[in-house]
N, C-alpha and C. Protein backbone atom coordinates (compact mmCIF):
# COMPACT_ATOMS: atom_id res chain seq x y z
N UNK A 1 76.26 111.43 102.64
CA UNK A 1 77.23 110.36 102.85
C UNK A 1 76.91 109.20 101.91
N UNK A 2 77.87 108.69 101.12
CA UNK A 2 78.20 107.46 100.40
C UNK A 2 77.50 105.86 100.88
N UNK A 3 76.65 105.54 100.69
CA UNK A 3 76.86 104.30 101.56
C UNK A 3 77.74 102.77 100.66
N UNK A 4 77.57 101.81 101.10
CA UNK A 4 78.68 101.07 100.71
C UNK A 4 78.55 100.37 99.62
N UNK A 5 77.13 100.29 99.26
CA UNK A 5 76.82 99.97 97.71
C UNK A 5 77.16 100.89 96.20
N UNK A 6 77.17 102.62 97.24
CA UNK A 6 77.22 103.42 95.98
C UNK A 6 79.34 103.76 96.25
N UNK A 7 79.30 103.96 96.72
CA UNK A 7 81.20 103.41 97.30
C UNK A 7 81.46 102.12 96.16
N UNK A 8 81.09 101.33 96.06
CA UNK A 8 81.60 99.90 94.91
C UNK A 8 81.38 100.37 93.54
N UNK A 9 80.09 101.12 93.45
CA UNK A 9 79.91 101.43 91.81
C UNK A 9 80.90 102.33 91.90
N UNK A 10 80.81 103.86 92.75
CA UNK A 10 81.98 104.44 92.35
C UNK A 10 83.60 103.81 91.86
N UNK A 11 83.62 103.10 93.15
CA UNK A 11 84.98 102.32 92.38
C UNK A 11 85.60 102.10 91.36
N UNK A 12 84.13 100.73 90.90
CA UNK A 12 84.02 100.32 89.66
C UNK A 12 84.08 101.30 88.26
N UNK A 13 83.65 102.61 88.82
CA UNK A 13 84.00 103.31 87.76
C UNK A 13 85.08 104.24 87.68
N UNK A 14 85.62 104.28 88.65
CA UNK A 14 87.46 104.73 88.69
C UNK A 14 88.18 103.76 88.16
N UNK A 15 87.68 102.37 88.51
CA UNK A 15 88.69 101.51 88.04
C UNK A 15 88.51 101.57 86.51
N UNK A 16 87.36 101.72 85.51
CA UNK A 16 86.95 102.12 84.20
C UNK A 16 88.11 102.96 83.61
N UNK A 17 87.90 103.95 84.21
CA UNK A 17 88.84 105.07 83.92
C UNK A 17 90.08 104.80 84.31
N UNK A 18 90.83 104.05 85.18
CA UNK A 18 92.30 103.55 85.50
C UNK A 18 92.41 102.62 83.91
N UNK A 19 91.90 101.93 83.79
CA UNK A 19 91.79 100.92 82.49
C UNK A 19 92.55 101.86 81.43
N UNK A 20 90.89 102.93 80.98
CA UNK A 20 91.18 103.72 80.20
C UNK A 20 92.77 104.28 79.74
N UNK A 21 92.81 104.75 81.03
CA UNK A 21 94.20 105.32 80.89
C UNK A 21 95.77 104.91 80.56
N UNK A 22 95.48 103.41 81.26
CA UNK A 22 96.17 102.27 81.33
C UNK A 22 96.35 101.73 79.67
N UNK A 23 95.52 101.85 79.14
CA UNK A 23 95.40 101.32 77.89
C UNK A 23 96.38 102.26 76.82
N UNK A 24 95.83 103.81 77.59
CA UNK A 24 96.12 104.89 76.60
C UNK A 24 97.55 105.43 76.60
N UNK A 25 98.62 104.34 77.88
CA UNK A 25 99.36 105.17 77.96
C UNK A 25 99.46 106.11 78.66
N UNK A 26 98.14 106.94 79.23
CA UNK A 26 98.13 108.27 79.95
C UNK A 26 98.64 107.74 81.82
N UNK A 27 100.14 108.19 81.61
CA UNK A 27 100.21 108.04 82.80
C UNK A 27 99.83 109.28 83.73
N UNK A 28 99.79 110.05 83.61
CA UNK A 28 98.94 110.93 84.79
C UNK A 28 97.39 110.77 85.27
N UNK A 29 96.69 110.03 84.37
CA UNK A 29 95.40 109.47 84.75
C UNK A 29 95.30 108.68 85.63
N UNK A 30 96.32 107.15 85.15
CA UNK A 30 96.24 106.51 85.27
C UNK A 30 97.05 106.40 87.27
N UNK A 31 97.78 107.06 87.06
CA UNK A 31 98.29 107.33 88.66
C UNK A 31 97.08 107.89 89.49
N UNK A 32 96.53 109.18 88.77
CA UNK A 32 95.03 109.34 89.74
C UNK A 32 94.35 108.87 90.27
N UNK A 33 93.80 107.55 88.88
CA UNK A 33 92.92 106.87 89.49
C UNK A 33 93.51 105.93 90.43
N UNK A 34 94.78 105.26 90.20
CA UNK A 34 95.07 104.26 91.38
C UNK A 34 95.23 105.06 92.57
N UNK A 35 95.93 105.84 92.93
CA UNK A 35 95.38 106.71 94.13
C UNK A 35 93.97 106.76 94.64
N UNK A 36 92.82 107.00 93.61
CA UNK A 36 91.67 106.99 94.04
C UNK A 36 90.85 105.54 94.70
N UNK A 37 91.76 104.53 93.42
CA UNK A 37 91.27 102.97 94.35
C UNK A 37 91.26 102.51 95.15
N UNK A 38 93.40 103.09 95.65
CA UNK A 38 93.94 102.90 97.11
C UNK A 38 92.73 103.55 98.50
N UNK A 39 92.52 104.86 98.05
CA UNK A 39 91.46 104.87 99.02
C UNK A 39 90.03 104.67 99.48
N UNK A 40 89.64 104.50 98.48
CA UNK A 40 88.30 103.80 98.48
C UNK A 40 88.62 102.50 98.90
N UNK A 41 89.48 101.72 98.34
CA UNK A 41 89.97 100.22 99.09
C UNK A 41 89.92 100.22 100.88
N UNK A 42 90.75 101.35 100.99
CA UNK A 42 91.09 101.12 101.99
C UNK A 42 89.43 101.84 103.36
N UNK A 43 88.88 102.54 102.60
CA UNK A 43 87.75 102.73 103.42
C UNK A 43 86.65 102.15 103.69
N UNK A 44 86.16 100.87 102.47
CA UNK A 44 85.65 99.51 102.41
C UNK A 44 86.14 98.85 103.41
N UNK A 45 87.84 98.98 103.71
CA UNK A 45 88.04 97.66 104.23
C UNK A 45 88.03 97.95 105.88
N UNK A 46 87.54 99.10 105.93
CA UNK A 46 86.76 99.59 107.75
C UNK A 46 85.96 99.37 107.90
């Protein structure tokens, strides 16, 4: 299990890669990763 410090770096590095993608144009990445933020957001905020 994740605890809530390694949960933020993960984040932080989806959100890297949302950037990435964001930058590149790649919208199929870039939808992934915000999906992936939405839930990590939302499991922080329990």
């Amino acid at each position: 299990m994740l605890d809530e410090t390694k949960i933020r770096k993960l984040l932080d590095d989806i959100r890297t890669a949302y950037e990435v993608g964001y930058q590149n144009d790649d919208l199929d990445t870039e939808a992934e990763k915000w999906g992936q933020i939405q839930i990590l957001e939302w499991i922080l905020s329990k």
